[in-house]
Protein backbone atom coordinates (compact mmCIF):
# COMPACT_ATOMS: atom_id res chain seq x y z
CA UNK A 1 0.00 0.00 0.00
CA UNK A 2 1.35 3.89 -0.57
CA UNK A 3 2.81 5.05 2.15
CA UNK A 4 2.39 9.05 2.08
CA UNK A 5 4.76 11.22 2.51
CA UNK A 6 5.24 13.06 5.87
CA UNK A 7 7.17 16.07 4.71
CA UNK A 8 7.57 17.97 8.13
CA UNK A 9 9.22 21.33 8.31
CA UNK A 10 10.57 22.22 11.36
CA UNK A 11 9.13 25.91 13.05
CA UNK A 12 10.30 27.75 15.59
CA UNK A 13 9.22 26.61 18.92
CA UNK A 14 6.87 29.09 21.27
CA UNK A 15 7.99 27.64 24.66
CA UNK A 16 11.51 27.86 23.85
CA UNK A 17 14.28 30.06 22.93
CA UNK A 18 17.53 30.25 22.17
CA UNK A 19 20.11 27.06 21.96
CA UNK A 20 18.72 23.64 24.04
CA UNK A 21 21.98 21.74 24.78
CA UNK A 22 22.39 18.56 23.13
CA UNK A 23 20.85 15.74 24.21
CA UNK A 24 20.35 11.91 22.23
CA UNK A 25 17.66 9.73 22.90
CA UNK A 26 17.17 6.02 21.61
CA UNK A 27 13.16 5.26 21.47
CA UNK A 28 11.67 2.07 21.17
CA UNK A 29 7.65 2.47 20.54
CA UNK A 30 4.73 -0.55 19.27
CA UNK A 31 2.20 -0.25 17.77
CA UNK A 32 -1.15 -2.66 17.75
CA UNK A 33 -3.87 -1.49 15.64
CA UNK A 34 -6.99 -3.37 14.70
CA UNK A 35 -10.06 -2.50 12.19
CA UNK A 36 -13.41 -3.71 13.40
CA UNK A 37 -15.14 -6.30 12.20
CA UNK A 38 -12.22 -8.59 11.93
CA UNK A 39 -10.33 -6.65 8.78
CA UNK A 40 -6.71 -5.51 9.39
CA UNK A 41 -4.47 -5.98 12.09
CA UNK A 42 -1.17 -4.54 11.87
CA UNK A 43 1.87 -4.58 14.61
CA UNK A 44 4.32 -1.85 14.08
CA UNK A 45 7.67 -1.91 15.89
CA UNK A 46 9.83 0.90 15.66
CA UNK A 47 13.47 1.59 16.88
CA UNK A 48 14.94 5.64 16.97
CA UNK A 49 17.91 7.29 17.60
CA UNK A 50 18.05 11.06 18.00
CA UNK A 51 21.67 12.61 18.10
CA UNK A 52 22.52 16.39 18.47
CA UNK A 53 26.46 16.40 17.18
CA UNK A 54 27.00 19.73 19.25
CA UNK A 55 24.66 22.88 18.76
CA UNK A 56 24.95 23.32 14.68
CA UNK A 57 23.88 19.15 13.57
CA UNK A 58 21.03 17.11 14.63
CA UNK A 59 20.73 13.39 13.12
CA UNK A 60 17.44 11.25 13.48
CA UNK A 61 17.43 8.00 12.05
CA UNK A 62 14.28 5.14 12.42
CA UNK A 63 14.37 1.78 11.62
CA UNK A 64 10.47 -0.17 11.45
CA UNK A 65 8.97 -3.62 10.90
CA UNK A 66 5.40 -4.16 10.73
CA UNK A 67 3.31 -7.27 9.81
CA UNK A 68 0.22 -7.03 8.47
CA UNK A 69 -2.89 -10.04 8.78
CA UNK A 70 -6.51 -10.09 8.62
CA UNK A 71 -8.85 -10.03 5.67
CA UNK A 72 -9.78 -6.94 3.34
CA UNK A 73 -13.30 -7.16 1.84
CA UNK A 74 -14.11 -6.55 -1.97
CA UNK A 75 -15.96 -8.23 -4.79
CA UNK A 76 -15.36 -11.46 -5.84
CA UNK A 77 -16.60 -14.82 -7.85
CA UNK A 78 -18.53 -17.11 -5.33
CA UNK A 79 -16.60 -20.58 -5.86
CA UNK A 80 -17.42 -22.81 -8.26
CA UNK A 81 -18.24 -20.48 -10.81
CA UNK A 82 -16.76 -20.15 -14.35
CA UNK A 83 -15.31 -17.78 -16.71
CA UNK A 84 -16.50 -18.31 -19.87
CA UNK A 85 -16.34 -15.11 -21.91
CA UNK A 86 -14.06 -13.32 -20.10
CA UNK A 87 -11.59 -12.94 -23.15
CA UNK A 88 -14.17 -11.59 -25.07
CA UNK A 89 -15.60 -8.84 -22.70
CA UNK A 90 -11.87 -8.05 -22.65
CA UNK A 91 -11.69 -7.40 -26.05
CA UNK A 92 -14.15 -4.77 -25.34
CA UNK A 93 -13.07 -2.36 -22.60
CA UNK A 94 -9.39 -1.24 -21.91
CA UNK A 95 -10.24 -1.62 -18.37
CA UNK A 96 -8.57 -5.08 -16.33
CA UNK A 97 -11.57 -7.55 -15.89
CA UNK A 98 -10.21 -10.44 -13.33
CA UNK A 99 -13.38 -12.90 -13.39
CA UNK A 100 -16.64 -13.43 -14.65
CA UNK A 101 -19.37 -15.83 -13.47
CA UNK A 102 -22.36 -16.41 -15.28
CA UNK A 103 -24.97 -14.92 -13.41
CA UNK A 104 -24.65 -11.56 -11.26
CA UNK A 105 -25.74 -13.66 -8.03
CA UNK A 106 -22.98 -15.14 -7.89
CA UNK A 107 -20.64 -12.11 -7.12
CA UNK A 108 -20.71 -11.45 -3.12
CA UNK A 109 -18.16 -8.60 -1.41
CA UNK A 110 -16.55 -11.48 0.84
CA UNK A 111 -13.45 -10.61 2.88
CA UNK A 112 -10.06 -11.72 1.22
CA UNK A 113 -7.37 -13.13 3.40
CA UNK A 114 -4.00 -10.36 3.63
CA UNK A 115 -0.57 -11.14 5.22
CA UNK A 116 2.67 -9.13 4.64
CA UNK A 117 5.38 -7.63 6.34
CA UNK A 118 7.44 -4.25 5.77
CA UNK A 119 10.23 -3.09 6.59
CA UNK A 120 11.50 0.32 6.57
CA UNK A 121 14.39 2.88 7.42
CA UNK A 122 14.43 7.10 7.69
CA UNK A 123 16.95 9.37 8.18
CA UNK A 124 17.39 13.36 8.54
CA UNK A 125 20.04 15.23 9.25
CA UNK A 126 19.62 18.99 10.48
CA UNK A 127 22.51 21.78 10.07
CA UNK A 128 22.35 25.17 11.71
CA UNK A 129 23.97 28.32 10.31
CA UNK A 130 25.48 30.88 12.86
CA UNK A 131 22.11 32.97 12.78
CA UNK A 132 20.35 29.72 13.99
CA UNK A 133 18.59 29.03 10.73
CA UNK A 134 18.18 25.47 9.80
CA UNK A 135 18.02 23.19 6.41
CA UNK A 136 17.00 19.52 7.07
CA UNK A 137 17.73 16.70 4.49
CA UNK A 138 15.71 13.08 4.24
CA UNK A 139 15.35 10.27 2.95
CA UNK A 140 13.02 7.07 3.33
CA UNK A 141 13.08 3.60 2.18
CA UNK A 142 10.32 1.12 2.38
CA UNK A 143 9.97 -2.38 0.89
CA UNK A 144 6.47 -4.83 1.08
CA UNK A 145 6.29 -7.98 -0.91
CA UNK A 146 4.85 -6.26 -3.44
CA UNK A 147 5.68 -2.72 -2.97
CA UNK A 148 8.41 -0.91 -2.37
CA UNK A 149 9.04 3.25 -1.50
CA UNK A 150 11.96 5.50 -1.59
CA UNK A 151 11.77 9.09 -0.65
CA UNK A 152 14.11 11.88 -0.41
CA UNK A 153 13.20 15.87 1.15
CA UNK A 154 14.41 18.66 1.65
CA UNK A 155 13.56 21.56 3.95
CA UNK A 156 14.79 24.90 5.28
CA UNK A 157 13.66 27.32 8.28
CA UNK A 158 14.43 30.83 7.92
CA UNK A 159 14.45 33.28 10.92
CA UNK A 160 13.12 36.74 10.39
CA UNK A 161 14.40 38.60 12.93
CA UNK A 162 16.82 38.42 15.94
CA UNK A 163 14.27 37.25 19.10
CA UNK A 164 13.73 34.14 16.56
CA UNK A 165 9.65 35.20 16.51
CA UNK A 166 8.66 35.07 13.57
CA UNK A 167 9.81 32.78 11.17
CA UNK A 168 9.40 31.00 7.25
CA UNK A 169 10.01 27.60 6.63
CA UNK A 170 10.13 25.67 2.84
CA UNK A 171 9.79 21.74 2.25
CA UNK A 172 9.88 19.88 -0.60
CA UNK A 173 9.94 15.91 -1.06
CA UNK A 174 9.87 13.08 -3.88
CA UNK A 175 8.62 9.61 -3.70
CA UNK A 176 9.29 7.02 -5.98
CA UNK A 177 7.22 3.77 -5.59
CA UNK A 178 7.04 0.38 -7.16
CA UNK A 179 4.11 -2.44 -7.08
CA UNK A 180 3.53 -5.08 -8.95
CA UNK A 181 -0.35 -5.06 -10.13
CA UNK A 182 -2.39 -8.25 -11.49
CA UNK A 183 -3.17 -8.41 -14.83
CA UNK A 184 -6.32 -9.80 -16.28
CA UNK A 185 -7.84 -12.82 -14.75
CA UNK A 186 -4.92 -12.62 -12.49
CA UNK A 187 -3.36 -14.34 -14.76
CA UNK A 188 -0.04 -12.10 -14.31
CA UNK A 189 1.72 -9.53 -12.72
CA UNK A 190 3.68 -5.79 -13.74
CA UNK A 191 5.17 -3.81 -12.33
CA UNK A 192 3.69 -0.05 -11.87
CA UNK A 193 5.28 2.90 -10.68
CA UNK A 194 3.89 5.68 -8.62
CA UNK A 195 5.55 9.33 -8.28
CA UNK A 196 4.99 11.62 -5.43
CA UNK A 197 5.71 15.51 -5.50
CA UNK A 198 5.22 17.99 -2.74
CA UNK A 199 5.82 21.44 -1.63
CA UNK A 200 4.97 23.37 1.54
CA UNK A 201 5.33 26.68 2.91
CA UNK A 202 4.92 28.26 6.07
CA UNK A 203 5.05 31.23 8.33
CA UNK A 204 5.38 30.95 11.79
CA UNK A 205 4.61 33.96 14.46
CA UNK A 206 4.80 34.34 17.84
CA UNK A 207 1.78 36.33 19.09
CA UNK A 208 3.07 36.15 22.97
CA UNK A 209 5.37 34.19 25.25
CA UNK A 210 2.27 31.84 25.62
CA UNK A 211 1.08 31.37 22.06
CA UNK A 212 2.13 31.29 18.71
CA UNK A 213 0.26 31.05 15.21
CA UNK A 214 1.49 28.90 12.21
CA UNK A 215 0.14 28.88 8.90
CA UNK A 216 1.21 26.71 5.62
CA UNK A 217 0.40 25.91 2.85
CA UNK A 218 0.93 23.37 0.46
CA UNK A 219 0.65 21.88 -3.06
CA UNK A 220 0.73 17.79 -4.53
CA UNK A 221 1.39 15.79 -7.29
CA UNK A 222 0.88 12.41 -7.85
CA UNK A 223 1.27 10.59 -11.10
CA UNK A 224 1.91 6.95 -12.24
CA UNK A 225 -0.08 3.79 -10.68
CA UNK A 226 -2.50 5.73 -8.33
CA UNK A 227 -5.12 2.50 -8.46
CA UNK A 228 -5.14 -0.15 -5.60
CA UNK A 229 -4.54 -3.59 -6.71
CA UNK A 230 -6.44 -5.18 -4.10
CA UNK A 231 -9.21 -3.39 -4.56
CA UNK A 232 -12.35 -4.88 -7.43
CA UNK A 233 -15.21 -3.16 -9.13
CA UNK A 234 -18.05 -4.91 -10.67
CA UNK A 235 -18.01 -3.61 -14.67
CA UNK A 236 -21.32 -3.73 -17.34
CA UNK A 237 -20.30 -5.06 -20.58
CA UNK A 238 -22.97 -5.22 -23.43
CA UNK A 239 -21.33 -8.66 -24.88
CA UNK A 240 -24.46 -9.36 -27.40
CA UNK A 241 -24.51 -5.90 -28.49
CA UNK A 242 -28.01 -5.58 -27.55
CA UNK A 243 -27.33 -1.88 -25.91
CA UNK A 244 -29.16 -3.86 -22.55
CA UNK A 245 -27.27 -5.54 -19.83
CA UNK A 246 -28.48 -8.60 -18.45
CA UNK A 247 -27.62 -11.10 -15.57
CA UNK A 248 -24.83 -12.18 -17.18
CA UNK A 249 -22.80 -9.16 -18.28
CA UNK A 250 -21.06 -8.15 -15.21
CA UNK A 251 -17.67 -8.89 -15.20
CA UNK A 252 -15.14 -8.69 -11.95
CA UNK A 253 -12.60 -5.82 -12.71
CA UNK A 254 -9.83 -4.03 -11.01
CA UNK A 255 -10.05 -1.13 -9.25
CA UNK A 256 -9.08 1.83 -11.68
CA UNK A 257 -8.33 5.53 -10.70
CA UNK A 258 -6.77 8.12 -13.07
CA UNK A 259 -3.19 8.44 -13.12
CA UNK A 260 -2.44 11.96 -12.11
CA UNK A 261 -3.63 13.77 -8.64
CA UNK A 262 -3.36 17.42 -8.30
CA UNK A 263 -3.70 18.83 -4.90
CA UNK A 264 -3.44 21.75 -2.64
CA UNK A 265 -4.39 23.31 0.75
CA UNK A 266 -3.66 25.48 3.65
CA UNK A 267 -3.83 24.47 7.23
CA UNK A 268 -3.74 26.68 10.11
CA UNK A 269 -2.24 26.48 14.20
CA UNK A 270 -2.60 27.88 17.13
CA UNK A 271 -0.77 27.03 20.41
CA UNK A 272 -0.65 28.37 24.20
CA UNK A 273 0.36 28.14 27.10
CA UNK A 274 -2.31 29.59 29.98
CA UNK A 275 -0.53 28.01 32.86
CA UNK A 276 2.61 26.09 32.74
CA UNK A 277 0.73 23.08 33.62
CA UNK A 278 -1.33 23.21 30.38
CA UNK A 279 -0.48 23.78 27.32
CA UNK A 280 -3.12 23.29 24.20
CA UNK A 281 -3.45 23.56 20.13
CA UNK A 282 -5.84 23.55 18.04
CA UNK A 283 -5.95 23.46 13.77
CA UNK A 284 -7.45 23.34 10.68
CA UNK A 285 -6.94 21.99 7.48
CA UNK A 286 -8.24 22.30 4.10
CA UNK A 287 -7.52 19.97 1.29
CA UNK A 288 -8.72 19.94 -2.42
CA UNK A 289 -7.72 17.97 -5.25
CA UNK A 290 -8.87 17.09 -9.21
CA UNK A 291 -10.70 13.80 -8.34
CA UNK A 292 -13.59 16.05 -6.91
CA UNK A 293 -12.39 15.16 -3.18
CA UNK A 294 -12.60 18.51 -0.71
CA UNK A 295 -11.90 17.86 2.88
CA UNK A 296 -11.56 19.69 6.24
CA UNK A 297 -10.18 18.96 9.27
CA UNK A 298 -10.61 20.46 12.81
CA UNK A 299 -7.94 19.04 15.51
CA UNK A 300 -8.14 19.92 18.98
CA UNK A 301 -5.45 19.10 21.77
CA UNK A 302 -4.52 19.68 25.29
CA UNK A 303 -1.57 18.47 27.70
CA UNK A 304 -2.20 18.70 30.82
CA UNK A 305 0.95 18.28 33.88
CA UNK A 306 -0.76 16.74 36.59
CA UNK A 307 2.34 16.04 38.66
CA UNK A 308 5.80 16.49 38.18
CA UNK A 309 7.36 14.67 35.18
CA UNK A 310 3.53 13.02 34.52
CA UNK A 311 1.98 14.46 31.49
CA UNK A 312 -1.68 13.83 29.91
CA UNK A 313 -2.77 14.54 26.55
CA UNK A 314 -6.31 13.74 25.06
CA UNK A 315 -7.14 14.70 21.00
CA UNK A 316 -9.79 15.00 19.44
CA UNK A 317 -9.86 15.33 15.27
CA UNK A 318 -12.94 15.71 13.24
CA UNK A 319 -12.74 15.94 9.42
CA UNK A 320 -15.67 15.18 6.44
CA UNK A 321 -14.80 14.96 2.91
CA UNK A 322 -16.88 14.73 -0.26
CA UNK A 323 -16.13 11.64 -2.59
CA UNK A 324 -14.54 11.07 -5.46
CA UNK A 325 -16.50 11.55 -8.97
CA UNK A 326 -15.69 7.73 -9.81
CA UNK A 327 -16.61 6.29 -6.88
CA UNK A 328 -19.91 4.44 -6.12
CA UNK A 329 -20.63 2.92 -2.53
CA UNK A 330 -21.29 -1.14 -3.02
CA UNK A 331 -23.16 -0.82 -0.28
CA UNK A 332 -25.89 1.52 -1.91
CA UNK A 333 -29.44 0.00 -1.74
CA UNK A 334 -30.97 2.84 -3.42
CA UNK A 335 -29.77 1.20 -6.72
CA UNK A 336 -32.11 0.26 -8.87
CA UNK A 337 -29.41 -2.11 -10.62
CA UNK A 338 -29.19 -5.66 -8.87
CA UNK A 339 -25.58 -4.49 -8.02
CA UNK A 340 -23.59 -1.62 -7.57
CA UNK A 341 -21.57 -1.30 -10.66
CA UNK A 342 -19.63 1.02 -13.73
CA UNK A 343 -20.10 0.60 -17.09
CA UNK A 344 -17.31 -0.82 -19.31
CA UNK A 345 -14.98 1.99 -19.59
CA UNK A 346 -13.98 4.65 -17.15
CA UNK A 347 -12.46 5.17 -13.85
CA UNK A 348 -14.61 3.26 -10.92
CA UNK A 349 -13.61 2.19 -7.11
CA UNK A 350 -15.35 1.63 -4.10
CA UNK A 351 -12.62 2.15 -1.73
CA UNK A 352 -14.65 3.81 0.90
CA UNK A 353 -11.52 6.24 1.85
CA UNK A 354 -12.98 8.08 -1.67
CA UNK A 355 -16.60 8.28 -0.16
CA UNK A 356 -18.65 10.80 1.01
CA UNK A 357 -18.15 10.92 4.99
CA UNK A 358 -17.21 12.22 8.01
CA UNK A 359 -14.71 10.61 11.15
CA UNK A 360 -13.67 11.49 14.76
CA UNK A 361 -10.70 10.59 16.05
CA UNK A 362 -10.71 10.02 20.06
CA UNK A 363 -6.75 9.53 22.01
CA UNK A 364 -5.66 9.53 25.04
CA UNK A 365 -1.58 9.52 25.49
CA UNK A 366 0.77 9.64 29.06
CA UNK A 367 4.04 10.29 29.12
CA UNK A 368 5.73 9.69 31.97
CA UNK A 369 9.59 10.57 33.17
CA UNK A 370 10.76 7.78 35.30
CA UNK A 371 13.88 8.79 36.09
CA UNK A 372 16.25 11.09 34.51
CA UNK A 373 16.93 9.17 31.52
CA UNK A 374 13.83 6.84 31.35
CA UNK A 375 10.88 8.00 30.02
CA UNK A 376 7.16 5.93 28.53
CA UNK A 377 4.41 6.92 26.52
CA UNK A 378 0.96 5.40 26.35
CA UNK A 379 -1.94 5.67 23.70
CA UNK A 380 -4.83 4.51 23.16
CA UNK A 381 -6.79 5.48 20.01
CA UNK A 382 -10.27 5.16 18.36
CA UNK A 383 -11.11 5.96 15.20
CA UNK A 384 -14.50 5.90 13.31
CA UNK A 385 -15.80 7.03 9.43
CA UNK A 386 -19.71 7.33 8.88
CA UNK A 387 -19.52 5.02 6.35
CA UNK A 388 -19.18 1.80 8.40
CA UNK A 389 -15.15 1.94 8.94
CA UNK A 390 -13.83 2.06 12.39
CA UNK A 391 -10.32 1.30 13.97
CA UNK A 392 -8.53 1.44 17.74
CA UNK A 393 -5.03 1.44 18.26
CA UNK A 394 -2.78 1.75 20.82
CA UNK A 395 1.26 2.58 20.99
CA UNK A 396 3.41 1.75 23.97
CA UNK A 397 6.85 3.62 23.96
CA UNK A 398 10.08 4.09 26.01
CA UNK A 399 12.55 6.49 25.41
CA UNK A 400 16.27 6.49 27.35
CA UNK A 401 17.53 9.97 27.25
CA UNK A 402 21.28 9.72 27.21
């Protein structure tokens, strides 16, 4: 699956000035996150090492393994049926068809059994000029059974005047990603590639010694394999030429997107400080691309001290989008079709991620200094789409501060 690109650009911190002195930490955090209704279960293990080489160079690097099981549902063939004619409705679309049985009963969204493992590796390393200004180089590297990701970015903080309170910061990042995608009646497999572009800008201000406002913006480009192999459509194709389409003329087909994405968007911060025991920001986010897809997001924090060295932070996200203008929702009963389906040519998915909906995102993390080197962090998560998607996770760390 694409991994998207986190392209972070460092800002200028409102609780903090001037030089920290260097410190290195080595992190070890898990993972375990589930879907409900027994889909996808993924472990994550990750293992980090911060290093600050003196005041002017910072180095993170991140080494991950997760492993993926559990069952993804979409279309496909009940057993027992056959594919008779498949060749032939080929013939007429350009679109991958990957079964056929001979009467549209016999197609059922059933869950399909998913195992894989990735590993993956990150690095950056920060340099700071004598006026404190920063440029940050990264690079990424992923690799799936059938997928793999490499990444490079690039991003630089400029300070606008001497009290370091107001500030503009520039990102930009490449991905380059190859999967290999089944052919028709999964009868083979090519490889695709997928390219990633994106650019952000920012400008950071410091309204007070207790607050601070941070606005970006940002622009994407994806081009290549954007479709997800896993993913089937049900596809119309008039085989007798009789401009109707009967029981038997729906084909199982890939799931097929277009192969460019244009996007762009602003998002907005605000953080403060009312008492040193709390601290709280809250954002917004606007997103709009060419597949029809607008989406905002409203996030909401607080961290809270309660005693010396314990910190609490609950989160809560909300963001609705509008769908894509090729997606249909399989789940649809208003259809007066027998199934949800596209006609022979075209774009056409029913990954609910393009839907129409809206989610909440509930967490809960502690963070907790032990000692003074030994520090964990707990959090629980729960996650939940209006379109009958919902997820909990929960991430165990512990950092040694050296």
């Amino acid at each position: 699956m694409k991994k998207n690109i986190n392209l972070s650009v460092i800002g200028c911190s409102v609780f903090a000035s001037g030089v920290t002195s260097a410190e290195q930490t080595l992190s070890l955090h898990h993972m375990d996150y589930r879907e409900d209704d027994k889909r996808i279960n993924v472990g994550d293990t990750s293992l980090g090492l911060k290093l600050d080489l003196g005041v002017d160079y910072s180095l993170d690097l991140s080494l991950g393994y997760d492993s993926v099981s559990g069952a993804s549902p979409a279309w496909q063939v009940d057993p027992g049926a056959s594919s008779p004619g498949l060749d032939a409705a080929q013939e007429l679309t350009s679109q991958t068809l990957l079964g056929y049985a001979y009467d549209v009963s016999r197609y059922n969204i059933r869950r399909v059994d998913l195992v894989d493992t990735r590993k993956s590796f990150t690095g950056a390393l920060t340099i700071r000029d004598r006026y404190r200004n920063e440029w940050t180089y990264g690079v990424s590297h992923s690799k799936e059974n059938d997928y793999k990701s490499n990444s490079i970015s690039a991003s630089y903080l400029l300070y606008l005047d001497k009290f370091k309170n107001r500030s503009l910061n520039i990102g930009l990042a490449y991905l380059d990603d190859e999967t290999l995608v089944f052919g028709s009646g999964y009868q083979t497999r090519t490889e695709e590639s997928l390219n990633s572009f994106n650019f952000e800008t920012g400008f950071t201000q410091v309204l007070s010694p207790k607050s601070t406002f941070d606005i970006k913006l940002f622009i994407n480009r994806d081009s290549g394999y954007l479709s997800n192999h896993y993913l089937t459509v049900l596809r119309q194709i008039d085989l007798d030429n009789s401009e109707s389409i009967e029981n038997n003329e729906y084909f199982l087909a890939a799931d097929s997107r277009p192969d460019s994405r244009n996007a762009a968007g602003a998002k907005m911060s605000l953080a403060y400080q009312p008492w040193h025991w709390l601290t709280g920001q809250s954002s917004y986010r606007y997103y709009s691309d060419n597949w029809a897809i607008d989406s905002h997001t409203l996030t909401n924090s607080l961290n809270f001290e309660v005693i010396n060295g314990l910190f609490i932070k609950p989160e809560f996200i909300y963001y609705e989008q509008n769908g894509a203008d090729f997606y249909l929702n399989p789940n649809d009963v208003g259809t007066d079709e027998p199934v949800v389906s596209f006609a022979a040519t075209g774009y056409g998915s029913n990954d609910v991620r393009l839907g129409d909906y809206h989610a909440t995102t509930f967490s809960l993390t502690m963070s907790y200094q032990l000692t003074q080197h030994w520090q964990i962090d707990i959090s629980a998560n729960r996650y939940k789409q209006s379109n009958e998607f919902a997820a909990t996770w929960a991430v165990l760390g512990i950092n040694y501060h050296f």
